[in-house]
Protein backbone atom coordinates (compact mmCIF):
# COMPACT_ATOMS: atom_id res chain seq x y z
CA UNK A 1 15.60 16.97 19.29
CA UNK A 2 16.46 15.83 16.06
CA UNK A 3 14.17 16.08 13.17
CA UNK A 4 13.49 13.76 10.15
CA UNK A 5 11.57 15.09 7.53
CA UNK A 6 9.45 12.08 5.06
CA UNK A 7 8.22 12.99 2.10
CA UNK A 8 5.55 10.66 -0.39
CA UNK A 9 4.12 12.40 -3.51
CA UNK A 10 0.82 10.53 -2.09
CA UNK A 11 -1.91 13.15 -0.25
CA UNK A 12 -0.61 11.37 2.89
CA UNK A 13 -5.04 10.17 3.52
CA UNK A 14 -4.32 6.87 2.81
CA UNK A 15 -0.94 6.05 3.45
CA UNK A 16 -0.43 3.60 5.91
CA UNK A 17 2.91 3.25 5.50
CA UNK A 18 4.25 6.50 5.56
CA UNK A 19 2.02 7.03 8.69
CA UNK A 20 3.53 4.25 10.65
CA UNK A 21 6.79 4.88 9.96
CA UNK A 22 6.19 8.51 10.91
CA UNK A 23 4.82 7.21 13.87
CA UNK A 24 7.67 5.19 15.15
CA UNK A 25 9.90 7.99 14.28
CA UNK A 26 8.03 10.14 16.81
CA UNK A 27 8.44 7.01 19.28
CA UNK A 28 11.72 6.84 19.01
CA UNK A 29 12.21 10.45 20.44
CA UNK A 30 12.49 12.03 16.70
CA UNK A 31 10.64 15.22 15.78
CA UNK A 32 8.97 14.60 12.01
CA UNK A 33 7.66 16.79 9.19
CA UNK A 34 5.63 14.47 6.37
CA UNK A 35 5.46 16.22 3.13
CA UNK A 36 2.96 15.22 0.38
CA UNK A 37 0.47 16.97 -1.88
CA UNK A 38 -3.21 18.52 -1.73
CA UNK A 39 -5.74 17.47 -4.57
CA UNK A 40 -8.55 19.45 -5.22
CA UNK A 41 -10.01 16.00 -3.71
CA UNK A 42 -8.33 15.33 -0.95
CA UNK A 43 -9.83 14.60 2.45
CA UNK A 44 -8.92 16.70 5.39
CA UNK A 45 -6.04 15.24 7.80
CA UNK A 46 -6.86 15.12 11.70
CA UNK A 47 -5.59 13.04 14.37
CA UNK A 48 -1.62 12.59 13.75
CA UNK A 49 0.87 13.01 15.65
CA UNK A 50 3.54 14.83 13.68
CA UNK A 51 3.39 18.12 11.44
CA UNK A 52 2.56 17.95 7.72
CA UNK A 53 2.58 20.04 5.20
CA UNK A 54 1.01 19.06 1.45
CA UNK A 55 2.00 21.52 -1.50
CA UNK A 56 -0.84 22.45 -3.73
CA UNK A 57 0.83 22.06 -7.65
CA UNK A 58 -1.01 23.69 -10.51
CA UNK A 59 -0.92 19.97 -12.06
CA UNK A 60 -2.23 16.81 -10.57
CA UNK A 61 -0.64 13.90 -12.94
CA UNK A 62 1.94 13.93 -15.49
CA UNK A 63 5.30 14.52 -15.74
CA UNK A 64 4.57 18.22 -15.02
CA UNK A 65 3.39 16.79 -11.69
CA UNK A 66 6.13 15.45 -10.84
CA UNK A 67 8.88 18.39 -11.94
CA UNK A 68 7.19 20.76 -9.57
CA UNK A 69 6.71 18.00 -6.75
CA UNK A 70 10.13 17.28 -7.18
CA UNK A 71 11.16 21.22 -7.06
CA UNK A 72 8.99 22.29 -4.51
CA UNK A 73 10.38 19.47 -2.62
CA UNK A 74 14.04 20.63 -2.95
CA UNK A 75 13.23 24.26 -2.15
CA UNK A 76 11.49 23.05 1.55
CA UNK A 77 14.40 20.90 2.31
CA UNK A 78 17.12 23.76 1.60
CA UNK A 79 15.36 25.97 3.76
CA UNK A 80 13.93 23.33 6.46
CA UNK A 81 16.66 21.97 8.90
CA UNK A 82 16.73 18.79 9.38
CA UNK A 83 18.97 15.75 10.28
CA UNK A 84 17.77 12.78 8.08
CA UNK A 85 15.10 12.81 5.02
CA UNK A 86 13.28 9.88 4.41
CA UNK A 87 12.30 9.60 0.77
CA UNK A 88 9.23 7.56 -0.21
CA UNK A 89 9.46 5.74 -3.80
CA UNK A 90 11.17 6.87 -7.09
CA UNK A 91 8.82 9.98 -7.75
CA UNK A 92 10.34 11.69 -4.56
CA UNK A 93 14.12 10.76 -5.03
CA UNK A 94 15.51 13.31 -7.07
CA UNK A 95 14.32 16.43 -4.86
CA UNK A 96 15.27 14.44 -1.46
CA UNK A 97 18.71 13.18 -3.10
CA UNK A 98 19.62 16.44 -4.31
CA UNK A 99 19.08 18.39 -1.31
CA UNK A 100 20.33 15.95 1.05
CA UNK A 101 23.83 15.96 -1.36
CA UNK A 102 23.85 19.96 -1.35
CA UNK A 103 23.13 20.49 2.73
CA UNK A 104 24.76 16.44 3.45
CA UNK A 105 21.95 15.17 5.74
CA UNK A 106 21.25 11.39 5.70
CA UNK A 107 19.26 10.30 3.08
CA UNK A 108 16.87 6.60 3.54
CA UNK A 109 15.07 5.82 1.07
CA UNK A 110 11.61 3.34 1.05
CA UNK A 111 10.60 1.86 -1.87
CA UNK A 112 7.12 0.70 -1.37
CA UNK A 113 7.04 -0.98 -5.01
CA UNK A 114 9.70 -1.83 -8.19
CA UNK A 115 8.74 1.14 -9.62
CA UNK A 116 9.76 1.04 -13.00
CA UNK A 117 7.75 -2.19 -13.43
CA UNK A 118 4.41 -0.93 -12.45
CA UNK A 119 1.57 -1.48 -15.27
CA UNK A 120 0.84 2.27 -15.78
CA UNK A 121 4.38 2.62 -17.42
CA UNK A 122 4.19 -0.85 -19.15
CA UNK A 123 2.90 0.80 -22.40
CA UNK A 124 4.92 3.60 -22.07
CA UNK A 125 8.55 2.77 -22.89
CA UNK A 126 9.73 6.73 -23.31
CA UNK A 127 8.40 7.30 -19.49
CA UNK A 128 9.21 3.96 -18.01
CA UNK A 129 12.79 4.98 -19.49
CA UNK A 130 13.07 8.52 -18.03
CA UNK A 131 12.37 6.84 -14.36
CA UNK A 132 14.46 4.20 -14.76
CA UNK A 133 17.75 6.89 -15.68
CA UNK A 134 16.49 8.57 -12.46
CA UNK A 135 16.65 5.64 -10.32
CA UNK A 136 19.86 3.80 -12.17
CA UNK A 137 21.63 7.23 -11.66
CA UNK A 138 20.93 7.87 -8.36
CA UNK A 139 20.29 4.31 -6.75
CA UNK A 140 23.96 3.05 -6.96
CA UNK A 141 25.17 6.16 -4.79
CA UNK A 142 22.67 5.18 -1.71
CA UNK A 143 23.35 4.32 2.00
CA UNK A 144 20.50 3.33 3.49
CA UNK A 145 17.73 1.45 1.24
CA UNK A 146 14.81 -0.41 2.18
CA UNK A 147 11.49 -2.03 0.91
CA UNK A 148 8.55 -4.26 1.29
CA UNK A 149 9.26 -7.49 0.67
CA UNK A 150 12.28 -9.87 0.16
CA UNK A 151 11.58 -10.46 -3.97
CA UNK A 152 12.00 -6.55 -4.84
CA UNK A 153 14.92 -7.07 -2.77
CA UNK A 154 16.85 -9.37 -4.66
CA UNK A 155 15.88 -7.70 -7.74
CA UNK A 156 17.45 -4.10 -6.78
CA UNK A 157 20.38 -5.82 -5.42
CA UNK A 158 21.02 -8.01 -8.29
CA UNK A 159 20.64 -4.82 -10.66
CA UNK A 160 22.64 -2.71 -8.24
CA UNK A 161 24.70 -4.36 -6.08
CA UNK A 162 24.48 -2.53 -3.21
CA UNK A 163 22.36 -4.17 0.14
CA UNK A 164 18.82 -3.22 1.00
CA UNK A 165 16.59 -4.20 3.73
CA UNK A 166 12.74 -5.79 3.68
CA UNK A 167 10.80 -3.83 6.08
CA UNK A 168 7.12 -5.16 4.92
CA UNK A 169 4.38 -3.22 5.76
CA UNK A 170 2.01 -4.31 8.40
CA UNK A 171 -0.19 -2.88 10.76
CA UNK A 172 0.51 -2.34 14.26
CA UNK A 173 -0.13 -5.31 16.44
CA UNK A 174 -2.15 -3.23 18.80
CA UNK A 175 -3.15 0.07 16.64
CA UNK A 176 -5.70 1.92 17.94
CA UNK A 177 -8.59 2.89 15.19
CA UNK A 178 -11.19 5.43 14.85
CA UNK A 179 -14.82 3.77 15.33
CA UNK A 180 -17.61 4.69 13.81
CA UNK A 181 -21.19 3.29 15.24
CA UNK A 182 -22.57 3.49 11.52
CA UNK A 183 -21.33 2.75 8.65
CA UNK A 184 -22.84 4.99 5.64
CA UNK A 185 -23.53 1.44 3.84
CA UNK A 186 -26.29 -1.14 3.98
CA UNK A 187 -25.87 -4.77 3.55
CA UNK A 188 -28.81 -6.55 2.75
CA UNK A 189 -29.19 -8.80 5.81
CA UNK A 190 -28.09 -12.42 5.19
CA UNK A 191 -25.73 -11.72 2.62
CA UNK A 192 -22.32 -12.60 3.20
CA UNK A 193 -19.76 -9.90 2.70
CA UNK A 194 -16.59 -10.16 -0.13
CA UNK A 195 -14.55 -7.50 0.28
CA UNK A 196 -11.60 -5.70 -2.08
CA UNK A 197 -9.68 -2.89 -0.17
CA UNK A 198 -6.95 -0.49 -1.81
CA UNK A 199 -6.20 1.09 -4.78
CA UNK A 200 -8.61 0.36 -7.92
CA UNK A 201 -6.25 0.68 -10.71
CA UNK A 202 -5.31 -1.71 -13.64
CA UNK A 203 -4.88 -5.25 -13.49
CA UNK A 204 -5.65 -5.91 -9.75
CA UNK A 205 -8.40 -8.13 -10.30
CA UNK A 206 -11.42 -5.66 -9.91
CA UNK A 207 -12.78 -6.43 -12.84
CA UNK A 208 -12.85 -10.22 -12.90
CA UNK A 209 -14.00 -9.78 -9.24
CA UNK A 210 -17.09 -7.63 -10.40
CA UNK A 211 -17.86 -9.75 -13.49
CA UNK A 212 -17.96 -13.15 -11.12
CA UNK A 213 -20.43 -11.42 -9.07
CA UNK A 214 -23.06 -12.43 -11.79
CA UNK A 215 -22.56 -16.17 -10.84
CA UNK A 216 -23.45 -15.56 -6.92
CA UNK A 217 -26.13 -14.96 -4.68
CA UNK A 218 -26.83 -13.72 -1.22
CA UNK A 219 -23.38 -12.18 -1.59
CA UNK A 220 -22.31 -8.49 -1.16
CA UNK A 221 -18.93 -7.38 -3.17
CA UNK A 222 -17.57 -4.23 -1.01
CA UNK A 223 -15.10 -2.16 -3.03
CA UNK A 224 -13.19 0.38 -0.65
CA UNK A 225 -10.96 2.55 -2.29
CA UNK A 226 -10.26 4.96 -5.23
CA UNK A 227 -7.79 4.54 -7.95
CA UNK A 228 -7.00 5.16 -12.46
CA UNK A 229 -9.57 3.09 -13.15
CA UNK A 230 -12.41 3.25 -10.55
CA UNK A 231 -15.18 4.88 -13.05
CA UNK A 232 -14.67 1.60 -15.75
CA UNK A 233 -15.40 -1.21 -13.08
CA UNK A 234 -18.85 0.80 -11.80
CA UNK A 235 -19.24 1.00 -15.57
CA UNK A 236 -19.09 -3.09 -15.99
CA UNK A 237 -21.67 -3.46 -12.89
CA UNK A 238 -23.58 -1.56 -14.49
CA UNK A 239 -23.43 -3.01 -18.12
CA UNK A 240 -23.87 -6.27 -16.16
CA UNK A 241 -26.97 -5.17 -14.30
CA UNK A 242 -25.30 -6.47 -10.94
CA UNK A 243 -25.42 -2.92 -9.18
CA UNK A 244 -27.47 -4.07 -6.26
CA UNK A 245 -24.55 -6.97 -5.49
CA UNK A 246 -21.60 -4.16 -5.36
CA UNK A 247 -21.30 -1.51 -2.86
CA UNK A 248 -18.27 0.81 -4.06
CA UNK A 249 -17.18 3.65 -1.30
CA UNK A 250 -14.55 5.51 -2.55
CA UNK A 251 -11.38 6.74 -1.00
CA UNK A 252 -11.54 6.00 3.02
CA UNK A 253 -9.14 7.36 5.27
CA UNK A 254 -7.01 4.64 7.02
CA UNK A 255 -7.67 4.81 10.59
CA UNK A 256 -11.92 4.23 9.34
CA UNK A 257 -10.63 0.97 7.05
CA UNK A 258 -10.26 -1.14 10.12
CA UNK A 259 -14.48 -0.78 10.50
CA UNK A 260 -14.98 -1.78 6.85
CA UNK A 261 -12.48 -4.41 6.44
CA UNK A 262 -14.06 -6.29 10.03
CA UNK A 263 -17.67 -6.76 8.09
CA UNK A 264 -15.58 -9.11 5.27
CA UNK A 265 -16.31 -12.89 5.74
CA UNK A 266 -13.82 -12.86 2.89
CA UNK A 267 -11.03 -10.93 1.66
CA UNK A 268 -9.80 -10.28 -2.10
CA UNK A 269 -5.86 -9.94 -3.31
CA UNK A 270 -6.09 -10.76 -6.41
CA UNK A 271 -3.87 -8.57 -8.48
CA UNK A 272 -2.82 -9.87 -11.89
CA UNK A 273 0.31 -11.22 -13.03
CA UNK A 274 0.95 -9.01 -15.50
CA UNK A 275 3.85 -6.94 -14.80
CA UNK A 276 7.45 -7.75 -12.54
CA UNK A 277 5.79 -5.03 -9.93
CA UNK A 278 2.71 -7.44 -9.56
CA UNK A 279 4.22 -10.19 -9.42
CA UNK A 280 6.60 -9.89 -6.80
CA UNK A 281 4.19 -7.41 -4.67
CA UNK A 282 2.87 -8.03 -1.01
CA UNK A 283 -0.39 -5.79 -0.54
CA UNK A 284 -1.19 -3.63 2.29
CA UNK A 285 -4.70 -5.36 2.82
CA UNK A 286 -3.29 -8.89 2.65
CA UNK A 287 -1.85 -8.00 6.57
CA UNK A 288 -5.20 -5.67 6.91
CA UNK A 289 -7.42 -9.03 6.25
CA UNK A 290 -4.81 -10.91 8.25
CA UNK A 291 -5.40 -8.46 11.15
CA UNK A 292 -9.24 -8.11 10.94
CA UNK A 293 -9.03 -12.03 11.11
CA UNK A 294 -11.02 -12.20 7.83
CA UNK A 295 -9.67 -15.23 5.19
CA UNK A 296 -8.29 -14.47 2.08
CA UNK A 297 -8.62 -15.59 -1.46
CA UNK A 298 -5.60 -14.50 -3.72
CA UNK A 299 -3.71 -14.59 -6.53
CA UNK A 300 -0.83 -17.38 -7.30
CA UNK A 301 1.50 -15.03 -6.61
CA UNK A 302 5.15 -15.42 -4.73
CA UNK A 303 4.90 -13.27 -1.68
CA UNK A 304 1.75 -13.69 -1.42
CA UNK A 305 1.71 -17.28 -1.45
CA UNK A 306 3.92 -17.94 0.19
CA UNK A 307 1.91 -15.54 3.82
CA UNK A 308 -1.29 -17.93 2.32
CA UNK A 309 0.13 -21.09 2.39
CA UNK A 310 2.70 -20.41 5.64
CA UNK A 311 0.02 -19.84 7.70
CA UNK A 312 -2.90 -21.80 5.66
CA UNK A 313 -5.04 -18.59 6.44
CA UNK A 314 -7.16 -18.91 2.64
CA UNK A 315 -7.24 -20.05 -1.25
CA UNK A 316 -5.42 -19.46 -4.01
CA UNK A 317 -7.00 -18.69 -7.30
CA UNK A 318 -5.66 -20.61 -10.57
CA UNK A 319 -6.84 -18.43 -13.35
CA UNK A 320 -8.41 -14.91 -13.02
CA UNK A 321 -11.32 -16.08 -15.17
CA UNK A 322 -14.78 -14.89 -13.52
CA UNK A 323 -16.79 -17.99 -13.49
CA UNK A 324 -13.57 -19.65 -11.61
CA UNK A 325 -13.30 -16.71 -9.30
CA UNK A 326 -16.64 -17.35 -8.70
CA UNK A 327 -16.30 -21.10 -7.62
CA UNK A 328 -13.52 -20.28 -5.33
CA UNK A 329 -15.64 -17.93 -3.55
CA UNK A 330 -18.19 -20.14 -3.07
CA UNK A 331 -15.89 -22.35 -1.26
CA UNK A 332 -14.45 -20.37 0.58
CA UNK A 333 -17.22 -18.90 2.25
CA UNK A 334 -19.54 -22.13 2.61
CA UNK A 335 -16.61 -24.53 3.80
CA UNK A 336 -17.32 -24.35 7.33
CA UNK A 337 -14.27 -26.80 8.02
CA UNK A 338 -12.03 -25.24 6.11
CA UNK A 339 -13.28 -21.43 7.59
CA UNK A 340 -12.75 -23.03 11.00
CA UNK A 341 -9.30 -23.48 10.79
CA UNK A 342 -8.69 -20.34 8.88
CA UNK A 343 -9.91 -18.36 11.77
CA UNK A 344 -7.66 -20.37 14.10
CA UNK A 345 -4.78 -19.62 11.60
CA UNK A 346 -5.61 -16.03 11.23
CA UNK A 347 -5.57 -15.64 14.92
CA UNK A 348 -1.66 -16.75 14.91
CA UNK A 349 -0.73 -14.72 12.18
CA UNK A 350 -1.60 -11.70 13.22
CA UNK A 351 0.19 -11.81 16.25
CA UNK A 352 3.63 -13.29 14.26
CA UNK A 353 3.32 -10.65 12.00
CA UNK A 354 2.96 -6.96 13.40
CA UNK A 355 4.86 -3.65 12.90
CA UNK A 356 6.52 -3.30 16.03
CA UNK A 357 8.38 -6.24 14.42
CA UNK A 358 9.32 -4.69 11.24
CA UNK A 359 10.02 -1.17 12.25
CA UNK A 360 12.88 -2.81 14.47
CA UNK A 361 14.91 -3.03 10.92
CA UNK A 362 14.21 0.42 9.85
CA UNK A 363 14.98 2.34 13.77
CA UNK A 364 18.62 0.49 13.38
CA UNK A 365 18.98 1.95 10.10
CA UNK A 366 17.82 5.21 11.58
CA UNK A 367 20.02 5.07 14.33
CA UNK A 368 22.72 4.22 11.87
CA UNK A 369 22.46 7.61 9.82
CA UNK A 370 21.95 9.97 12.62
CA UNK A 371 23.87 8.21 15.86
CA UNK A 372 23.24 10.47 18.92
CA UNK A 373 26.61 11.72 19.20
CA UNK A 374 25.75 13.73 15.75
């Protein structure tokens, strides 16, 4: 049987993606190792389908971090047979592309984001520099390249001139979940239910979402995730005195999110247009909301947009300013025309757009590196 080994400097809890394309890998007759890392945090894996293995690093962030990702990586590839490595984003290229040049195994790479354009790095033009000699050095010299959306695209094959392929990523049409009877969270009954899923880090919108909570009533704001900035936004509900309107869970495990994201009347995307990563993104949860048939109020942002306004599934903000955040809520959830055809909308959409469509690009690729003759 051939193997693939994937490998994601995430702790592998909460990645969707990396998880469904694992997935279809062990579908498609492929045996598969995932490689990521173990925080002192992380949550205990259970329930997958293909072996893993997460290196504990004596550092957790930094560039530190990512030297010893990067050569622990190498060292378990050299000594791990395998027939293809699948490398996920910038931070894992250099061990993958190394070893894969050294033992010459296949080498596809995902980029689930423009990398070098994301708003951690904005401020920090010596790091944003050493990533983007990485990538410019290594990027050129790839076979098989492929990402979430058709923007990012353009932009790596305008800068690099070689093709890559949009596999977006979306959740299975008919993915089984996990179910839990009882959630650990009360909503005071009556109150309808916002909700913001993913990572809380800067500039997606968390913090005008919390601040416009002050102008509503009878509404719950549910904040699933964990991210850079998580402690500062339960910091401004609490400067604001609006505690008792946010419910903030922390870091869920994927196959739960399905139970959280179906008690949303409404779904946030609101990440800012700040930086070229942002702007040309297309969120996880925007396909989570469009699969829990919940509408959506985003961000005037391309992709984005242009799902919204496709499939007139929601609203699009104007201005991330609270009080209009705040409006735009309102309407959204107390239109009952416009929710009306939303749900009718939703319905279609999430049966256009499903995995089992996408992963169809990235199994030809597959097939592509490693034909069955090999």
């Amino acid at each position: 049987m051939k193997r693939i080994i994937i490998s994601a400097t995430s702790d592998l809890v909460t990645d969707q993606r990396v998880h469904k394309v694992a997935s279809s890998c062990i579908n498609a007759g492929y045996e598969v190792i995932v490689v990521g890392r173990a925080k002192k945090d992380s949550l205990a894996i259970t329930n997958r389908n293909y072996k893993i293995k997460r290196f504990k690093l004596p550092f957790e962030k930094g560039p530190l971090f990512y030297a010893f990702y990067n050569l622990r990586l190498f060292i378990f590839l050299i000594f791990n047979a395998a027939d293809a490595y699948i490398a996920n984003d910038l931070d894992t290229l250099m061990g993958n592309y190394y070893a894969a040049k050294i033992k010459r195994t296949p080498l596809l790479y995902d980029n689930h984001e423009y990398f070098t354009g994301v708003p951690e790095l904005l401020d920090r033009a010596f790091t944003r520099n050493i990533w983007k000699k990485i990538e410019r050095h290594i990027f050129p010299k790839l076979k098989y390249v492929y990402t979430v959306n058709n923007s990012i695209k353009l932009l790596f094959e305008n800068e690099y001139h070689i093709p890559v392929a949009v596999v977006r990523n979306i959740p299975l049409r008919n993915e089984s979940q996990e179910i839990k009877k009882k959630l650990n969270i009360e909503i005071p009954q009556g109150n309808k239910v916002i909700i913001y899923q993913g990572a809380i880090n800067k500039d997606r919108g968390v913090e005008e979402a919390i601040q416009a909570m002050q102008y509503l009533e009878n509404i719950t704001l549910l904040i699933v995730g964990d991210g850079d900035v998580f402690n500062e936004v339960k910091k401004i509900a609490e400067q604001l005195h609006i505690e008792n309107k946010i419910i903030f869970t922390g870091k869920i495990p994927f196959q739960l999110l399905p139970n959280y994201t179906a008690l949303a009347d409404l779904g946030l995307c609101i990440e800012k247009s700040t930086n070229i990563n942002y702007t040309f993104s297309l969120p996880n949860k925007l396909f989570d909301y469009i699969r829990a048939g919940v509408p959506i109020l985003a961000a005037d942002l391309i992709e984005v947009k242009s799902i919204i306004n496709q499939y007139n599934i929601g609203n699009i903000i104007q201005t991330h300013d609270p009080k209009h955040i705040a409006e735009q809520i309102t309407i959204s959830l107390f239109d009952e025309n416009k929710i009306q055809l939303w749900k009718k909308q939703l319905k279609i959409a999430s049966q256009e757009l499903s995995w089992e469509n996408e992963e169809k690009v990235f199994l030809n690729m597959l097939k592509e590196a490693i034909p069955s003759g090999n």
